[in-house]
C-alpha atoms as a PDB file:
ATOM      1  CA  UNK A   1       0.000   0.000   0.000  1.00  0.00           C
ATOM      2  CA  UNK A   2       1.275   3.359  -0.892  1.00  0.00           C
ATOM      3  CA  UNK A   3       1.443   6.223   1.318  1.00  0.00           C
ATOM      4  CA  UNK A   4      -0.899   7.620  -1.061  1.00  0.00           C
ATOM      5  CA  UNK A   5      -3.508   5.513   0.248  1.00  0.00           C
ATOM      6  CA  UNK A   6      -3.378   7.084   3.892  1.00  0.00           C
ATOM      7  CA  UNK A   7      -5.556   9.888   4.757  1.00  0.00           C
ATOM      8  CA  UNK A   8      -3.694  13.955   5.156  1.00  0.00           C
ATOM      9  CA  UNK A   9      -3.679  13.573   9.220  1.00  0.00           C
ATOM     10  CA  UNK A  10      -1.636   9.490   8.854  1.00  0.00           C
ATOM     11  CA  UNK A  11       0.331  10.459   6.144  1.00  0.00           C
ATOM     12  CA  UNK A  12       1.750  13.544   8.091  1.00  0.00           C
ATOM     13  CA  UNK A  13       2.721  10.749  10.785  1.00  0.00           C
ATOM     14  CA  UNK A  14       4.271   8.689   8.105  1.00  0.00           C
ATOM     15  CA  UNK A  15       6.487  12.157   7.466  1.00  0.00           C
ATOM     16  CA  UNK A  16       6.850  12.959  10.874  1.00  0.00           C
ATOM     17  CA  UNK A  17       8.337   9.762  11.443  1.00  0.00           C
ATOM     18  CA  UNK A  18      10.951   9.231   8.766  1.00  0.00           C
ATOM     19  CA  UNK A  19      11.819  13.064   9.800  1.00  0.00           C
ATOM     20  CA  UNK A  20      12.484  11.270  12.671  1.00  0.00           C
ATOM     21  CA  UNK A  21      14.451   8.681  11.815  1.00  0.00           C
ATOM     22  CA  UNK A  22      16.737  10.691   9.591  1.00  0.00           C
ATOM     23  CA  UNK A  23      17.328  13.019  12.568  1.00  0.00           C
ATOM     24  CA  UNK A  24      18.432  10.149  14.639  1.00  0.00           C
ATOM     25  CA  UNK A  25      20.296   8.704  11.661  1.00  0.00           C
ATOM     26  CA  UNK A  26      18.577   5.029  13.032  1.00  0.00           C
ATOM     27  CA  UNK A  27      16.712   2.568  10.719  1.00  0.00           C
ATOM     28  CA  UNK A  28      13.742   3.534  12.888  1.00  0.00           C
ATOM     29  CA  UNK A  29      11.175   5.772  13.550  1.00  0.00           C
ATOM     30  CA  UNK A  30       7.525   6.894  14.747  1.00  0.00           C
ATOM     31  CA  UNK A  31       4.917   9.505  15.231  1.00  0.00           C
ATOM     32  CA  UNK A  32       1.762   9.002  17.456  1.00  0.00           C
ATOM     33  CA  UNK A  33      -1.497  11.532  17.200  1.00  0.00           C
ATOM     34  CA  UNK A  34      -2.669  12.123  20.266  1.00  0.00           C
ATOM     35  CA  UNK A  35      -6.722  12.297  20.808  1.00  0.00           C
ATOM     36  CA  UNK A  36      -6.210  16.265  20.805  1.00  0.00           C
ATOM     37  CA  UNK A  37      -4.766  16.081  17.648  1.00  0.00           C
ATOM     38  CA  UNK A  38      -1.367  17.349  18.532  1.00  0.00           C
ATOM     39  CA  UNK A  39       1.739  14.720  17.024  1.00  0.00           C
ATOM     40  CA  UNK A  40       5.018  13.603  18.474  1.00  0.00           C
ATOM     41  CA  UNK A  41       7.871  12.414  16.365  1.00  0.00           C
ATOM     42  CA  UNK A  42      11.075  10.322  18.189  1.00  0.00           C
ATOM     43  CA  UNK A  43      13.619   7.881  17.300  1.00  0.00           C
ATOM     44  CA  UNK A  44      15.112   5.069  19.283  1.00  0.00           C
ATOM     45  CA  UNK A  45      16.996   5.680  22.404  1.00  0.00           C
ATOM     46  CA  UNK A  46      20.057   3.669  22.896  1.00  0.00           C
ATOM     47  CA  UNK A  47      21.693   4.361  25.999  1.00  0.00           C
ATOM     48  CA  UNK A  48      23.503   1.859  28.159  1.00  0.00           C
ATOM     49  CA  UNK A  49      20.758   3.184  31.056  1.00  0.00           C
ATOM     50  CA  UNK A  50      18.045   3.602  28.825  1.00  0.00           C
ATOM     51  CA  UNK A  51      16.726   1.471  25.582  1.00  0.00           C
ATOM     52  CA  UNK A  52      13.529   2.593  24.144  1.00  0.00           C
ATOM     53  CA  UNK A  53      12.385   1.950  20.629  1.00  0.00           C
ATOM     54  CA  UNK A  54      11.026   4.798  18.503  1.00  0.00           C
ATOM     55  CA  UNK A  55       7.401   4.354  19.152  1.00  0.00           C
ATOM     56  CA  UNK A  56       8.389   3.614  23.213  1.00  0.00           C
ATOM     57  CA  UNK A  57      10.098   7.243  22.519  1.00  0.00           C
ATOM     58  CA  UNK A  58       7.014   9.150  21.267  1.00  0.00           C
ATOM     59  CA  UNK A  59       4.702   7.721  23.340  1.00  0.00           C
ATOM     60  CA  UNK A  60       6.537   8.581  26.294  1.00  0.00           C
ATOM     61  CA  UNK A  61       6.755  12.024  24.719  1.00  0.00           C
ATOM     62  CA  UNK A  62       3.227  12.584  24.481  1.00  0.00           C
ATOM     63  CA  UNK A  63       2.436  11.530  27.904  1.00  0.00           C
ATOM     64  CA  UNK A  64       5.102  13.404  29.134  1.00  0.00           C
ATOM     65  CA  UNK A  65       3.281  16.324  27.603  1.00  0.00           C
ATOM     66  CA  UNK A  66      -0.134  15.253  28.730  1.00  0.00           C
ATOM     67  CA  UNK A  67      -1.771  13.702  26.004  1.00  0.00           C
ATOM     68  CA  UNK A  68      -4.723  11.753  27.792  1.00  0.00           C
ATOM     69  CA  UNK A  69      -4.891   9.282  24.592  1.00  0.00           C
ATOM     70  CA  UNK A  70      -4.152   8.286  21.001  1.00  0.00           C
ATOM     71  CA  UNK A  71      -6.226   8.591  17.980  1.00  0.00           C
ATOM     72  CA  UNK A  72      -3.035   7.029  15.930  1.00  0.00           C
ATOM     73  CA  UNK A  73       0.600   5.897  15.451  1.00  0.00           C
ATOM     74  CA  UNK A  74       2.808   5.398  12.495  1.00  0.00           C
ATOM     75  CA  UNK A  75       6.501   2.529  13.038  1.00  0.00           C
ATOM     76  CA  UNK A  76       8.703   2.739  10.636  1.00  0.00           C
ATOM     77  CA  UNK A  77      11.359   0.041  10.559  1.00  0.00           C
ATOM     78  CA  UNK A  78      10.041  -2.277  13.043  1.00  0.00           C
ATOM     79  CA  UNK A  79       6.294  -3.996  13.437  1.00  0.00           C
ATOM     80  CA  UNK A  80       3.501  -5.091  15.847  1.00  0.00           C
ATOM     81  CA  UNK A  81       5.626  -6.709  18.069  1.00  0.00           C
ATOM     82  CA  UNK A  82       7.399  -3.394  19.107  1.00  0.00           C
ATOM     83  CA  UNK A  83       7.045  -3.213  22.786  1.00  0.00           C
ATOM     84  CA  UNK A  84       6.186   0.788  21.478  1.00  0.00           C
ATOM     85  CA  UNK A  85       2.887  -0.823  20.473  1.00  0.00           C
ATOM     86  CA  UNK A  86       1.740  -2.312  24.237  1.00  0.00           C
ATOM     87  CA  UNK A  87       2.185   1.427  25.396  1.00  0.00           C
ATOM     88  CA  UNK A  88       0.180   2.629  22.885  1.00  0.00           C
ATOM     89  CA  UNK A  89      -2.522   0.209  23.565  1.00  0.00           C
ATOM     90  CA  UNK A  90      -1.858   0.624  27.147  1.00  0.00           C
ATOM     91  CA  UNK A  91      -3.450   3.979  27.074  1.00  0.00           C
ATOM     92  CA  UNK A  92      -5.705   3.162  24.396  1.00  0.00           C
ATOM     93  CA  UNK A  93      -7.251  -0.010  23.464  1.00  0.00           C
ATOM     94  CA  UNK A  94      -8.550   1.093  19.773  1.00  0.00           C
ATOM     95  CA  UNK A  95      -5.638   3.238  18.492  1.00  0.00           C
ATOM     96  CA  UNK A  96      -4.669   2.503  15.122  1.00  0.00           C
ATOM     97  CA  UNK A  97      -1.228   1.471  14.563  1.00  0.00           C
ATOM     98  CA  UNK A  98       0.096   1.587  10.625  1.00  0.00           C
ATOM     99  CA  UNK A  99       3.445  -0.130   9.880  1.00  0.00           C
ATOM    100  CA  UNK A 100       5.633   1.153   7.219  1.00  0.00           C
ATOM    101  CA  UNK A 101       9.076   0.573   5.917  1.00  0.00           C
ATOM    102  CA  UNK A 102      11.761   3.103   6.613  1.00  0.00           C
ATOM    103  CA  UNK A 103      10.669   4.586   3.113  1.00  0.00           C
ATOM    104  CA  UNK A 104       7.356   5.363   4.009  1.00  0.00           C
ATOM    105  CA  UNK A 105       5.567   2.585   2.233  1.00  0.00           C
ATOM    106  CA  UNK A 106       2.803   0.911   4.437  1.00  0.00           C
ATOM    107  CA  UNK A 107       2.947  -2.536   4.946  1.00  0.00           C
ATOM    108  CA  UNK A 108      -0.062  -2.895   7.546  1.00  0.00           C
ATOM    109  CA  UNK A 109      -2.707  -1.369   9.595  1.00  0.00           C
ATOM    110  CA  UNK A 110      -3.907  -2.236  12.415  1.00  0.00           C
ATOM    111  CA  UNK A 111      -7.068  -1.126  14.406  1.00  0.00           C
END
């Protein structure tokens, strides 16, 4: 599926997140849409105290900034198995979670 295929509001995650991963220079990356609207973009974090995958990065961003829930998330470079994922549906159940390769072309949605 092309990116082509995503609504304006998922593609901009799909953007937001391989912004994201270029920044970081990783072969990851993720955005999440919070139920307000407002969108976080973060790479992984690899520290020898810390290891959190992109999507475990931008969730923790949004909470951090008070988002109360998510309407959405885009992973690039990774897949449903991303612990990033749990947190997501940790805070909510229904959020939809689209999977993409590092060059932005979707390989699944879920939710």
């Amino acid at each position: 599926m092309a990116m082509s295929d995503l609504d304006a509001e998922d593609s901009k995650l799909v953007v937001l997140a391989r912004g994201a991963m270029g920044r970081a220079n990783a072969t990851s990356g993720a955005a999440v849409r919070d139920s307000d609207g407002r969108t976080y973009a973060a790479g992984p974090v690899w520290l020898s105290t810390l290891k959190l995958s992109a999507l475990q990065s931008a969730v923790a961003a949004a909470l951090s900034s008070g988002a109360e829930g998510f309407e959405a998330a885009v992973v690039l470079g990774a897949d449903l198995t991303d612990d990033g994922v749990a947190a997501l549906r940790e805070v909510s159940a229904a959020a939809k979670v689209i999977v993409a390769r590092p060059n932005g072309e979707v390989v699944s949605i879920d939710g």
